[in-house]
C-alpha atoms as a PDB file:
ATOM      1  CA  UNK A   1      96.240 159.581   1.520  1.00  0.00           C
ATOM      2  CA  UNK A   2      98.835 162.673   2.730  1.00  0.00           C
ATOM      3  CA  UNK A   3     100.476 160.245   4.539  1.00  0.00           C
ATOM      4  CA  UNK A   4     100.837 157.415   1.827  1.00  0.00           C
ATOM      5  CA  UNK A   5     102.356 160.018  -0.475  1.00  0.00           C
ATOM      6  CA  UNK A   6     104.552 161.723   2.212  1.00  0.00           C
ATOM      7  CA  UNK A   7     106.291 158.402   2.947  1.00  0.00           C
ATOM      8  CA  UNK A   8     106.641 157.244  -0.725  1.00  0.00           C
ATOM      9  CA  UNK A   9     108.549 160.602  -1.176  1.00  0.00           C
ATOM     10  CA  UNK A  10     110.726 160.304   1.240  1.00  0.00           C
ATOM     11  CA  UNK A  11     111.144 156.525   0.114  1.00  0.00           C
ATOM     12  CA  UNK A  12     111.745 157.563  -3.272  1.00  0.00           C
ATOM     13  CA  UNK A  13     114.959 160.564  -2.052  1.00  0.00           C
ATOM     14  CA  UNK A  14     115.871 157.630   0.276  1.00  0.00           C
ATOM     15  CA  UNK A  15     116.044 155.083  -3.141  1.00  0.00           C
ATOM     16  CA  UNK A  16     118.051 157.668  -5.068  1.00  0.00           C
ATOM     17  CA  UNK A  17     120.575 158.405  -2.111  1.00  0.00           C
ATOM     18  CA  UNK A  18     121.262 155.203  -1.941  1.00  0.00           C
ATOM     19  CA  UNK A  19     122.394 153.495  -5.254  1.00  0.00           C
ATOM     20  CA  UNK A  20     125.551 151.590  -5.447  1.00  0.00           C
ATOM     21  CA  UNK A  21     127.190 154.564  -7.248  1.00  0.00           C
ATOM     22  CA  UNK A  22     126.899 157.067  -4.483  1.00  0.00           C
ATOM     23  CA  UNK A  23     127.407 154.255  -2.048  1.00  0.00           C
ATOM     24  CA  UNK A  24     130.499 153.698  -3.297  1.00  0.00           C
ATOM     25  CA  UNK A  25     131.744 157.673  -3.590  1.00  0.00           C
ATOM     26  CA  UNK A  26     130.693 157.754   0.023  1.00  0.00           C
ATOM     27  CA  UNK A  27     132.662 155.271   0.731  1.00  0.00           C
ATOM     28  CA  UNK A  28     135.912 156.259  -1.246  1.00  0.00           C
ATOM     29  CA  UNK A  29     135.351 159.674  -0.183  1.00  0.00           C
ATOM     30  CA  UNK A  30     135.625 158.695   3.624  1.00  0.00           C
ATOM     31  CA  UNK A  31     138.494 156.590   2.570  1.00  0.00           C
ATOM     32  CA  UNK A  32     140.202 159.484   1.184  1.00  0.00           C
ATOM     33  CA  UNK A  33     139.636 161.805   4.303  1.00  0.00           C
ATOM     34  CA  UNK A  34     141.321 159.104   6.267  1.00  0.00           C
ATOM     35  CA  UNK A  35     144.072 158.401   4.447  1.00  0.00           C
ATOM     36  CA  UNK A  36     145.206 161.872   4.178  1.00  0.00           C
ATOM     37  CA  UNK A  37     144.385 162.729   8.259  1.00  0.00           C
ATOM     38  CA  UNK A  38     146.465 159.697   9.414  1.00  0.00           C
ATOM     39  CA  UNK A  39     149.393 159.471   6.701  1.00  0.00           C
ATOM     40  CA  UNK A  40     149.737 162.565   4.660  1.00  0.00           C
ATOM     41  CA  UNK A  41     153.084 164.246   5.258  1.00  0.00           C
ATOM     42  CA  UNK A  42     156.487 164.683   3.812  1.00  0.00           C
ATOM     43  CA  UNK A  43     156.918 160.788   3.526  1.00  0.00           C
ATOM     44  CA  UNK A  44     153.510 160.027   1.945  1.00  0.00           C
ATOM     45  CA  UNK A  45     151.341 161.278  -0.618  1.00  0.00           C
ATOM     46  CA  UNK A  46     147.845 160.490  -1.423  1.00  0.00           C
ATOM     47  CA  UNK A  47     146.233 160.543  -5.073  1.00  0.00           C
ATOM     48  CA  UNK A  48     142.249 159.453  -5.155  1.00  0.00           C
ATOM     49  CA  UNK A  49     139.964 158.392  -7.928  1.00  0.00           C
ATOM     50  CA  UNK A  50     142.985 158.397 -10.660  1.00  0.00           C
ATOM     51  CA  UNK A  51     142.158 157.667 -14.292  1.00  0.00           C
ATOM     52  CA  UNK A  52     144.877 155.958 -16.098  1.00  0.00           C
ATOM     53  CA  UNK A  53     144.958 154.381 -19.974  1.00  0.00           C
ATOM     54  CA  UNK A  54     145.376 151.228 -20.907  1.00  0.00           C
ATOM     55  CA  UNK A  55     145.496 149.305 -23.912  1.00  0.00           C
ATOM     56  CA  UNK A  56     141.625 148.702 -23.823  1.00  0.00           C
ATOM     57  CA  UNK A  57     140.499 152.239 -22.786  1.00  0.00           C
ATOM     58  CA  UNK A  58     141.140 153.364 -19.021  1.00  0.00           C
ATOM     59  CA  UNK A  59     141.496 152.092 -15.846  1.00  0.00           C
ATOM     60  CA  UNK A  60     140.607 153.784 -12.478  1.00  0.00           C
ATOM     61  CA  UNK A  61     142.608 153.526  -9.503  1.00  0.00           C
ATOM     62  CA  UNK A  62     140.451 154.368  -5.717  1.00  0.00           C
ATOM     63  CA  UNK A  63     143.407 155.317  -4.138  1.00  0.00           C
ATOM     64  CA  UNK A  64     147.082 155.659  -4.708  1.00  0.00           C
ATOM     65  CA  UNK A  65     149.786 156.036  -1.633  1.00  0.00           C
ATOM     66  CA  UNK A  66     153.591 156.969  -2.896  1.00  0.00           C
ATOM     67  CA  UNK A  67     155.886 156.911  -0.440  1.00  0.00           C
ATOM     68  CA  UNK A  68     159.634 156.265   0.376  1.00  0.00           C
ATOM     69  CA  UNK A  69     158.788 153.115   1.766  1.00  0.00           C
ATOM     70  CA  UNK A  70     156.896 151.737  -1.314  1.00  0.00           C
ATOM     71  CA  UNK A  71     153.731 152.009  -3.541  1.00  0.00           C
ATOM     72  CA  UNK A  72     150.163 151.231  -2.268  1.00  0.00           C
ATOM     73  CA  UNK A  73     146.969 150.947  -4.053  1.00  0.00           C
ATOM     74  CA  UNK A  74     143.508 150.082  -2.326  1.00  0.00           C
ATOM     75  CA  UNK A  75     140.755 149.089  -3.669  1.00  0.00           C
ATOM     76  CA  UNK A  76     137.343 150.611  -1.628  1.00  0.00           C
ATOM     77  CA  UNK A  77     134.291 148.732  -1.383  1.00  0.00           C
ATOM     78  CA  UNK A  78     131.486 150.309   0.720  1.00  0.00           C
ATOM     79  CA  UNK A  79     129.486 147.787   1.674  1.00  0.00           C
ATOM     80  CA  UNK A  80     127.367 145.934   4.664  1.00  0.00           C
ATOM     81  CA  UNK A  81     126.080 142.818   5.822  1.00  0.00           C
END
């Protein structure tokens, strides 16, 4: 019986660690860290998770790259299969 509710504990943490909202902040938070190890500098700068308004409400933006050499935006899905 300890063991049956040991595992469904741990299978419950592993449930909540693991819904598509923190999925996807893992993912755009590894994005991020990338993005600002191999580009950041004095020709580039990097803007994450930006909240902007629109005409309906707000829009949110993963990741935002202004540089000299243009605008980037990129979209971050974390997913598998």
């Amino acid at each position: 019986m300890l063991r049956f509710l040991l595992k469904s504990a741990i299978w419950a943490v592993e449930a909540s660690l693991n819904t598509p909202e923190r999925k996807g902040a893992r993912g755009e938070r590894k994005v991020h860290n990338a993005l600002k190890e191999v580009i950041e500098g004095p020709d580039y700068k990097v803007f994450s998770d930006l909240i902007l308004p629109t005409v309906r409400g707000t829009t949110q933006i993963d990741h935002l790259i202004i540089s000299r050499f243009g605008i980037f935006v990129i979209e971050t899905k974390n997913m598998s299969g």
